[in-house]
Protein backbone atom coordinates (compact mmCIF):
# COMPACT_ATOMS: atom_id res chain seq x y z
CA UNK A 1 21.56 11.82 17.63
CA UNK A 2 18.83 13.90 18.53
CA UNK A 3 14.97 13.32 17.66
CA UNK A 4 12.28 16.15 16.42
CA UNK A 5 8.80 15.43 17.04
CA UNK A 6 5.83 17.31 15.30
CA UNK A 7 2.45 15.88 16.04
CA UNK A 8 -1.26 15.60 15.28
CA UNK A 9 -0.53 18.12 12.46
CA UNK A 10 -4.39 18.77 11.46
CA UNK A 11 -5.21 18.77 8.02
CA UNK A 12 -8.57 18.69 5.75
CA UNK A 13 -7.61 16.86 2.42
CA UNK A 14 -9.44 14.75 -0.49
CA UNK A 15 -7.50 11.18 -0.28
CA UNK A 16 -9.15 8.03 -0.88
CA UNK A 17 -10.07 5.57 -3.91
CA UNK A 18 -13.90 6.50 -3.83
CA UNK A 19 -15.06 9.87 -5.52
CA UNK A 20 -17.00 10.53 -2.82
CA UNK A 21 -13.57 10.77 -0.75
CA UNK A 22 -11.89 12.89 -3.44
CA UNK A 23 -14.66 15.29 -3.97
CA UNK A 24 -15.64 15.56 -0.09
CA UNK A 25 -12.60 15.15 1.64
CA UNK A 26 -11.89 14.47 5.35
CA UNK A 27 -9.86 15.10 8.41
CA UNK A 28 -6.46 13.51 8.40
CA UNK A 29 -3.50 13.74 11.37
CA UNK A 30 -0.48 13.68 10.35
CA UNK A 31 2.87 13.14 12.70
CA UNK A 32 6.39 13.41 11.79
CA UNK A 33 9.68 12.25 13.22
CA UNK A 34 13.20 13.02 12.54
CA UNK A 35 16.08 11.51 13.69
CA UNK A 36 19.21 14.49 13.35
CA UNK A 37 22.53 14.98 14.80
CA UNK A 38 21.43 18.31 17.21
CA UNK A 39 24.53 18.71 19.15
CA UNK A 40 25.62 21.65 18.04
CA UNK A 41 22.14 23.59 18.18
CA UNK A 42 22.23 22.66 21.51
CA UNK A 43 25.15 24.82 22.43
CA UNK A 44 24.78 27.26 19.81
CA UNK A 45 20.76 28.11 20.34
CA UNK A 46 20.63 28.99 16.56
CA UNK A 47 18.10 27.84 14.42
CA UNK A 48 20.57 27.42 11.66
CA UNK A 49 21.88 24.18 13.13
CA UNK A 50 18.94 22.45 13.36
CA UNK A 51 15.85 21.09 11.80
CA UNK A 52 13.20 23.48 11.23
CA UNK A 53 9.60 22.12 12.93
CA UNK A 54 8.17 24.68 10.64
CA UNK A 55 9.71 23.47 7.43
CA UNK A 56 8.09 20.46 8.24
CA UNK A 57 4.96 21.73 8.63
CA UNK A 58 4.82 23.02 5.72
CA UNK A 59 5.95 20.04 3.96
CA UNK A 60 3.44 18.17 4.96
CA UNK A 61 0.19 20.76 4.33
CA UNK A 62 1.65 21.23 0.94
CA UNK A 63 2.32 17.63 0.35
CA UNK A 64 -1.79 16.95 1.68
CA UNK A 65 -2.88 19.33 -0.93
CA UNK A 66 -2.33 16.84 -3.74
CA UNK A 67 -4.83 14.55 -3.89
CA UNK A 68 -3.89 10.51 -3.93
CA UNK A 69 -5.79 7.48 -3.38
CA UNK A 70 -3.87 5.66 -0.74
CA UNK A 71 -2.10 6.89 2.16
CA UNK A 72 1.27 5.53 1.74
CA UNK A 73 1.79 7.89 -1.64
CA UNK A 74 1.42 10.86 0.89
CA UNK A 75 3.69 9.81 3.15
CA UNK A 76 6.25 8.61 0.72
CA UNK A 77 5.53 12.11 -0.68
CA UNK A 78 6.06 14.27 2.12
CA UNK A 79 9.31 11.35 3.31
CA UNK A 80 10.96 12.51 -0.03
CA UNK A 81 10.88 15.86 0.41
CA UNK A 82 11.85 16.25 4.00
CA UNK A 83 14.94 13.82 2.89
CA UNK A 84 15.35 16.39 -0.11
CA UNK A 85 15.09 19.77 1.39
CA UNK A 86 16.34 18.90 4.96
CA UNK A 87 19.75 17.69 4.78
CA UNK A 88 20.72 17.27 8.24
CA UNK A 89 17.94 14.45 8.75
CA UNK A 90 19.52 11.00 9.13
CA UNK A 91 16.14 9.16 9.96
CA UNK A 92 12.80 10.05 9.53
CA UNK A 93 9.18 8.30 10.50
CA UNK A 94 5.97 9.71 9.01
CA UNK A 95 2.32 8.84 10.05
CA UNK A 96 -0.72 9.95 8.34
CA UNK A 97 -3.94 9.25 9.83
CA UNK A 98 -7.68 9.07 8.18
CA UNK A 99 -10.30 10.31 10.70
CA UNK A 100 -13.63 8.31 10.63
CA UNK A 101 -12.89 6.93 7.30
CA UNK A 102 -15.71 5.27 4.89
CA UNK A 103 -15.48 2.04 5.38
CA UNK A 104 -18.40 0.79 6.40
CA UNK A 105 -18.07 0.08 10.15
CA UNK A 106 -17.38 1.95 13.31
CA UNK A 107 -14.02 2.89 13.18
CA UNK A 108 -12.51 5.71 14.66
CA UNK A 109 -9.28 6.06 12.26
CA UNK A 110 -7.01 4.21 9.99
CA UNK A 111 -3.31 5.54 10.34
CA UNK A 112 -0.01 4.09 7.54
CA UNK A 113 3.25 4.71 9.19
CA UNK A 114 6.04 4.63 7.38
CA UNK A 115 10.04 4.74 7.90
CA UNK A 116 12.75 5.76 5.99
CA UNK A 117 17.09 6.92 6.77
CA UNK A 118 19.08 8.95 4.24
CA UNK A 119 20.69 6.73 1.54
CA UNK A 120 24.18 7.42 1.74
């Protein structure tokens, strides 16, 4: 088992339970990783037998697109879809992180992390 990091993916998205938060938006992180059997792209230097970073990528700026008011929809969102259109991944960790977000104090971000593996 191999592991696929792609981090501090910047994105500018409208998230959040205030208007002000959906009609503004704000800077958001988000991180993704993937837990996949890479043995054989390892010999085989093909990008055929391996997870895609880029796939990914775009996963996740389409997935911020759409609007939601907490955190942990997004992540689910983008944690079904890598589970649907990547089949190789066994194990996958997503973290999406609100930069400076409203809340009335001095706080630099909030971040939801969550985990999922492939239902057999």
């Amino acid at each position: 088992m191999g592991k696929i990091k792609v981090e501090n993916i910047r994105v500018y998205a409208n998230h959040g339970c205030l208007p002000e938060e959906t009609s503004i938006g704000s800077d958001y992180l988000v991180d993704v990783l993937v837990k996949a059997n890479l043995k054989r792209a390892s010999k085989s230097d093909d990008l055929a037998d391996t997870v895609d970073y880029v796939h990914i990528n775009q996963i996740v700026k389409e997935e911020m697109k759409i609007a939601s008011k907490l955190l942990e929809h997004v992540g689910k969102r983008i944690l079904n879809r890598i589970f649907s259109e990547i089949s190789m991944v066994k194990r996958a960790k997503v973290s999406v992180t609100k930069i400076n977000p409203p809340i009335g104090g001095d706080v630099e971000k909030v971040t939801v992390v969550l985990k999922e593996k492939r239902k057999v």
